[in-house]
N, C-alpha and C. Protein backbone atom coordinates (compact mmCIF):
# COMPACT_ATOMS: atom_id res chain seq x y z
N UNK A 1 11.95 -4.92 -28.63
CA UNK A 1 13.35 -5.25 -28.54
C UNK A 1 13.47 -6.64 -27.91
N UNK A 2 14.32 -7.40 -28.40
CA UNK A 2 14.47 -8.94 -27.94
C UNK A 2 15.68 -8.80 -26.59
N UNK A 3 15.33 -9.24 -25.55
CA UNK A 3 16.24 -9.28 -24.63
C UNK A 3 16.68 -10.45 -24.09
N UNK A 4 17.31 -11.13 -23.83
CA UNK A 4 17.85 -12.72 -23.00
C UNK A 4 18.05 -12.39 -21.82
N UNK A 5 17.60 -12.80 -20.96
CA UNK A 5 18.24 -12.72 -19.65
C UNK A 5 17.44 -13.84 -18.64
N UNK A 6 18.64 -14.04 -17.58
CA UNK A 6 18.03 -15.62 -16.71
C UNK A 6 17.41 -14.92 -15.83
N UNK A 7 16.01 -15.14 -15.45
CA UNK A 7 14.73 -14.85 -14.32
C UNK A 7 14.70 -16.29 -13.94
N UNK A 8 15.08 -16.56 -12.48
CA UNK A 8 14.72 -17.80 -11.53
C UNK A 8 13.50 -17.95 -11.86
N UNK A 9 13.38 -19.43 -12.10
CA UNK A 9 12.23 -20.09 -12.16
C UNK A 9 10.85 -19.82 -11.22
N UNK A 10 11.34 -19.71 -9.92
CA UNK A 10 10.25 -19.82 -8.84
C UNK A 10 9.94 -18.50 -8.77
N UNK A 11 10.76 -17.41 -9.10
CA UNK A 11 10.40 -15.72 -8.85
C UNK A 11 8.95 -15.39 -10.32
N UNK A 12 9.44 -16.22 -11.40
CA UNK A 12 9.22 -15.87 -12.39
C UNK A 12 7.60 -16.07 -12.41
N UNK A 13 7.56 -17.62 -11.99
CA UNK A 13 6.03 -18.42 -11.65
C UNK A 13 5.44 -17.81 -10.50
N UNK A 14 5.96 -17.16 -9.24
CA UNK A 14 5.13 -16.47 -8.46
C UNK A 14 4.67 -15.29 -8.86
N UNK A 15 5.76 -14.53 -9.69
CA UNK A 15 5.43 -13.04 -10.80
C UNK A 15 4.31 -13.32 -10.90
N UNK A 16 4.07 -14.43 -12.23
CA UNK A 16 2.79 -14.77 -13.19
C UNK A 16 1.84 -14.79 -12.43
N UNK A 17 1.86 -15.64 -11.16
CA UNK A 17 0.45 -15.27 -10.38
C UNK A 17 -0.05 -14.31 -10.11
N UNK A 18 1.07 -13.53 -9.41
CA UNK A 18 0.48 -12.54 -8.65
C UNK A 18 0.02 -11.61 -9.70
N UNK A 19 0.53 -11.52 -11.24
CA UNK A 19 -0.20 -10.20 -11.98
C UNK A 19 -1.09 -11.20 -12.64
N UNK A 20 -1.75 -12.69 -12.89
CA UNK A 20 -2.38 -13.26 -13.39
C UNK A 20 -2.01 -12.89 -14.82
N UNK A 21 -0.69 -12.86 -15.15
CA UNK A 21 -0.97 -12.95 -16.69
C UNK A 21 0.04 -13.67 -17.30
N UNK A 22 -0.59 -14.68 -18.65
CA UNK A 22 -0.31 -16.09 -18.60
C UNK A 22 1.24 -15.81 -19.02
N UNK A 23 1.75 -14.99 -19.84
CA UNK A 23 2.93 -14.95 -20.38
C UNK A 23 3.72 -14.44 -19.53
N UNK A 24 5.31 -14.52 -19.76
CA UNK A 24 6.29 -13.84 -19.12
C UNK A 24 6.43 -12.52 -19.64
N UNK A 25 6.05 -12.14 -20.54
CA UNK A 25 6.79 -11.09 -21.25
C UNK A 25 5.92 -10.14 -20.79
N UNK A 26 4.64 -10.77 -20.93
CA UNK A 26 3.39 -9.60 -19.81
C UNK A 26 3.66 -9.23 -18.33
N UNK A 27 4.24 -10.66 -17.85
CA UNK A 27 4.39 -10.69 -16.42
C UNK A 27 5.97 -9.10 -16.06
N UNK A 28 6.78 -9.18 -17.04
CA UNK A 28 8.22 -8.71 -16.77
C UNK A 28 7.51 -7.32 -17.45
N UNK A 29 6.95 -6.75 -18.76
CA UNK A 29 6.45 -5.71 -19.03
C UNK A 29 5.54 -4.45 -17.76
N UNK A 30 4.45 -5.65 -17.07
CA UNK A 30 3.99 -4.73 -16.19
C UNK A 30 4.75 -4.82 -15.00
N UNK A 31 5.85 -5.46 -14.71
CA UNK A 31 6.66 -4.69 -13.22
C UNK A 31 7.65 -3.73 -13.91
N UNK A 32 7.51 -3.34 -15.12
CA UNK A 32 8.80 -2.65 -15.54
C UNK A 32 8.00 -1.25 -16.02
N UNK A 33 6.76 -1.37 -15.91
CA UNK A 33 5.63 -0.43 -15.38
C UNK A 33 5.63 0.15 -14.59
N UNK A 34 5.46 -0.54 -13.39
CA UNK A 34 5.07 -0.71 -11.81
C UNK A 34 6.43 0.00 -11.78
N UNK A 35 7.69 -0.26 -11.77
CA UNK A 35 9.09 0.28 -11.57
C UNK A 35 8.83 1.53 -12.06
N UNK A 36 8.57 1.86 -12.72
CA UNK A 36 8.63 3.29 -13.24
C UNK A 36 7.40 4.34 -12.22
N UNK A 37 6.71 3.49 -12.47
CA UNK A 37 5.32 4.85 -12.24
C UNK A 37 5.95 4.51 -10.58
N UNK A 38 6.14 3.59 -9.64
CA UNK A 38 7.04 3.87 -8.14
C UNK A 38 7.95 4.66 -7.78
N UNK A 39 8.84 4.99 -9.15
CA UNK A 39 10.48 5.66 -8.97
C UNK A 39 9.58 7.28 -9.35
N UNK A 40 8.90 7.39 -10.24
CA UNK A 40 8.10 8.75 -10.17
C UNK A 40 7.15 9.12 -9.38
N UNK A 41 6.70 8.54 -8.65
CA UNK A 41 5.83 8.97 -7.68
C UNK A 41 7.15 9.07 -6.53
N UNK A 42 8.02 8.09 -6.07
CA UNK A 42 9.18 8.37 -5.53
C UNK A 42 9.30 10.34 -5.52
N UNK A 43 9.41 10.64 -6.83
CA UNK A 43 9.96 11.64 -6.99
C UNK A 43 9.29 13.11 -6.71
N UNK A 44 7.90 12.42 -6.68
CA UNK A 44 7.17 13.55 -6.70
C UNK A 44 6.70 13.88 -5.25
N UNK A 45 6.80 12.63 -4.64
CA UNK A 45 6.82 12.25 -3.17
C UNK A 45 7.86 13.51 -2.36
N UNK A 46 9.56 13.33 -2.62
CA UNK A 46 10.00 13.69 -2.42
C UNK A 46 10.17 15.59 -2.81
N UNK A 47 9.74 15.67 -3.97
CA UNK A 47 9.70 17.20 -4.07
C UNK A 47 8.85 17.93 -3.30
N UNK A 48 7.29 17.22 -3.26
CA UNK A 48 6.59 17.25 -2.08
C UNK A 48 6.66 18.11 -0.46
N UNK A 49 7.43 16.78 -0.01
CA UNK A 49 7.81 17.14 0.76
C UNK A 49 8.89 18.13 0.92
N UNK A 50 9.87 18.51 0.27
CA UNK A 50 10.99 19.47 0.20
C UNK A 50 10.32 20.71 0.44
N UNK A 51 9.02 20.90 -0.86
CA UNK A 51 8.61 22.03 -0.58
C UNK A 51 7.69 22.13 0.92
N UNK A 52 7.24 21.30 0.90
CA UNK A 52 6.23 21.60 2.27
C UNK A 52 7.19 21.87 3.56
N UNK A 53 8.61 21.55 4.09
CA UNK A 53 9.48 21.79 4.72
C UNK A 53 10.00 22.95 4.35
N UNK A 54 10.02 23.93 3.29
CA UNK A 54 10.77 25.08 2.88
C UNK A 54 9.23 25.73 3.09
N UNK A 55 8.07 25.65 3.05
CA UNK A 55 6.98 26.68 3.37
C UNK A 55 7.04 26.89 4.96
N UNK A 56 7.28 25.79 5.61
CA UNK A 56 7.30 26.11 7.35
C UNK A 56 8.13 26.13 7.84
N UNK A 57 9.41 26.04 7.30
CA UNK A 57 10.76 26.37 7.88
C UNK A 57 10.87 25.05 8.20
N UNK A 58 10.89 23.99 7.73
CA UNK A 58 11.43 22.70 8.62
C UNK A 58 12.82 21.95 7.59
N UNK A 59 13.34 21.78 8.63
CA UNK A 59 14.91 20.72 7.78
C UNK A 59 13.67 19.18 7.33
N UNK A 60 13.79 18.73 6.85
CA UNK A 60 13.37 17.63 5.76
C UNK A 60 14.73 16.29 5.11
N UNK A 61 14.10 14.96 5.95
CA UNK A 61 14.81 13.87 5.88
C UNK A 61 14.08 13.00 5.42
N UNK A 62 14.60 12.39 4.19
CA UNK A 62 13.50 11.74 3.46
C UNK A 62 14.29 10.26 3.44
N UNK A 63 13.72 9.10 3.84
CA UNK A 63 14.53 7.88 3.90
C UNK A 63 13.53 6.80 3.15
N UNK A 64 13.64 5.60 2.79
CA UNK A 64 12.89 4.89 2.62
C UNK A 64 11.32 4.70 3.29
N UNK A 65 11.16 4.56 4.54
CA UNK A 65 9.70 4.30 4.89
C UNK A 65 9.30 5.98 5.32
N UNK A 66 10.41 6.56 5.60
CA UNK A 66 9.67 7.68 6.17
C UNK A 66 10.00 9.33 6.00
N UNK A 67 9.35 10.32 6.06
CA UNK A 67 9.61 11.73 6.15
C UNK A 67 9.64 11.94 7.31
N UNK A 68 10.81 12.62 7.60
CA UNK A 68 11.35 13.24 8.99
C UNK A 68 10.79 15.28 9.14
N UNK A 69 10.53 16.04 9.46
CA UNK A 69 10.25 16.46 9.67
C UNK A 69 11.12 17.36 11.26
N UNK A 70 12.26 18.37 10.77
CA UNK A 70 12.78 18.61 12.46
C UNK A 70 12.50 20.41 11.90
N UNK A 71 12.00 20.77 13.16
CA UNK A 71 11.36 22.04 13.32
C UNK A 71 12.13 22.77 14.17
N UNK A 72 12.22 24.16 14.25
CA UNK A 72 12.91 24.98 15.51
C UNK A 72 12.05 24.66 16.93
N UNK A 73 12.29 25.20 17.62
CA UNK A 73 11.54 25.16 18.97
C UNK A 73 10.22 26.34 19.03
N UNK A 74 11.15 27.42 17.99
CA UNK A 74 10.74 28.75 17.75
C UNK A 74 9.10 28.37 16.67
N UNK A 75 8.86 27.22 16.08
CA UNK A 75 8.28 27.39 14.70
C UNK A 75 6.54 27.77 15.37
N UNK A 76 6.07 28.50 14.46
CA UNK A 76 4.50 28.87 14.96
C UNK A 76 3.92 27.82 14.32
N UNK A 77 4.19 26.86 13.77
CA UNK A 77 3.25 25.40 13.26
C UNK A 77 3.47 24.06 14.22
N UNK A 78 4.33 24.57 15.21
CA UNK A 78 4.70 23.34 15.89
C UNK A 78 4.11 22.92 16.55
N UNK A 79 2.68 23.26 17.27
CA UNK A 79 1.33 22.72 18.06
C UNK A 79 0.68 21.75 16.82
N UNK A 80 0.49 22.84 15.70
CA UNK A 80 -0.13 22.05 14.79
C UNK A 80 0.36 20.37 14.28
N UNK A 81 1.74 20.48 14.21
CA UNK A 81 2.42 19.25 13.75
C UNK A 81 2.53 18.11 14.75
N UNK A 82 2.50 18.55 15.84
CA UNK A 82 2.18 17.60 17.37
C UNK A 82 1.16 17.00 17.16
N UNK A 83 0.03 17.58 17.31
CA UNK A 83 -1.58 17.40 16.59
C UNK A 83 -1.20 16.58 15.72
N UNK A 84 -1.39 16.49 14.93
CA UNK A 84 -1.47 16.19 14.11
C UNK A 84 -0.47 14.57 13.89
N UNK A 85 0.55 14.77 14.55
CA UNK A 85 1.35 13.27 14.75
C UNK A 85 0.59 12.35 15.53
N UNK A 86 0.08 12.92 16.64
CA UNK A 86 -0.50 12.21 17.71
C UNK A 86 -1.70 11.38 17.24
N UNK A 87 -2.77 12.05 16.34
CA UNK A 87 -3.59 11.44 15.77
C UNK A 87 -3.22 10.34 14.57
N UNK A 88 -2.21 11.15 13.92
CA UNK A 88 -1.35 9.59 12.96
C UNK A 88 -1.12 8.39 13.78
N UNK A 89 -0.30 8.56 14.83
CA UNK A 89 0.49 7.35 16.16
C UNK A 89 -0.91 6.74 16.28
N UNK A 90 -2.21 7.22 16.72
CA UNK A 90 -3.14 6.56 17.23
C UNK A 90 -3.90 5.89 16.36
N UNK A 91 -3.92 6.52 15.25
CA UNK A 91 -4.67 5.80 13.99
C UNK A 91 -3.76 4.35 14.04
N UNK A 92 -3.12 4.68 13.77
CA UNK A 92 -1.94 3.27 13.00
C UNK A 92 -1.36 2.35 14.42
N UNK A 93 -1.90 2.64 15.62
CA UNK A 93 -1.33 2.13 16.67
C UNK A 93 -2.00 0.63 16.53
N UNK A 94 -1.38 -0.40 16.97
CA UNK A 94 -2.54 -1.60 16.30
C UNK A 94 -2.08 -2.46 18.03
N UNK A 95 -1.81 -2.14 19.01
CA UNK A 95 -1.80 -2.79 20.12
C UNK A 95 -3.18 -2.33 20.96
């Protein structure tokens, strides 16, 4: 399908680099790739998690960078999920 549309010059030429491929139409084809297979993994991300919050009883907040996770006080997984944060925080701690 033939499409027209204005792509800024400088977005267009940094595109091409970064996927190294010489044409535009390659360059705009594989982010319109990349867009897709992101918005489905998005999705699968999110069902994911829905279910893994409905197996342990947890409310489930799903935002851009992160899964929230809020538990009763009552929950019998809630040592485990402490654990288990604490070692995430320390992995990724970079101070």
């Amino acid at each position: 399908m033939r499409t027209n549309i204005e792509i800024d010059d400088a977005l267009m030429a940094q595109a091409q680099r970064a996927s190294g491929h010489a044409t535009k139409k390659q360059t705009v084809e594989q982010a319109l790739r990349l867009m897709i297979r992101l918005r489905r993994q998005q999705e699968v991300d999110v069902a994911f998690a829905n279910t893994a919050g409905a197996a342990i009883g947890a409310l489930v907040t799903i935002s851009v960078r992160r899964i929230k996770l809020a538990m009763a006080s009552g929950c019998p997984y809630k040592a485990v999920f402490a654990t288990a944060h604490r070692a995430l925080c320390a992995a990724v701690d970079t101070s």
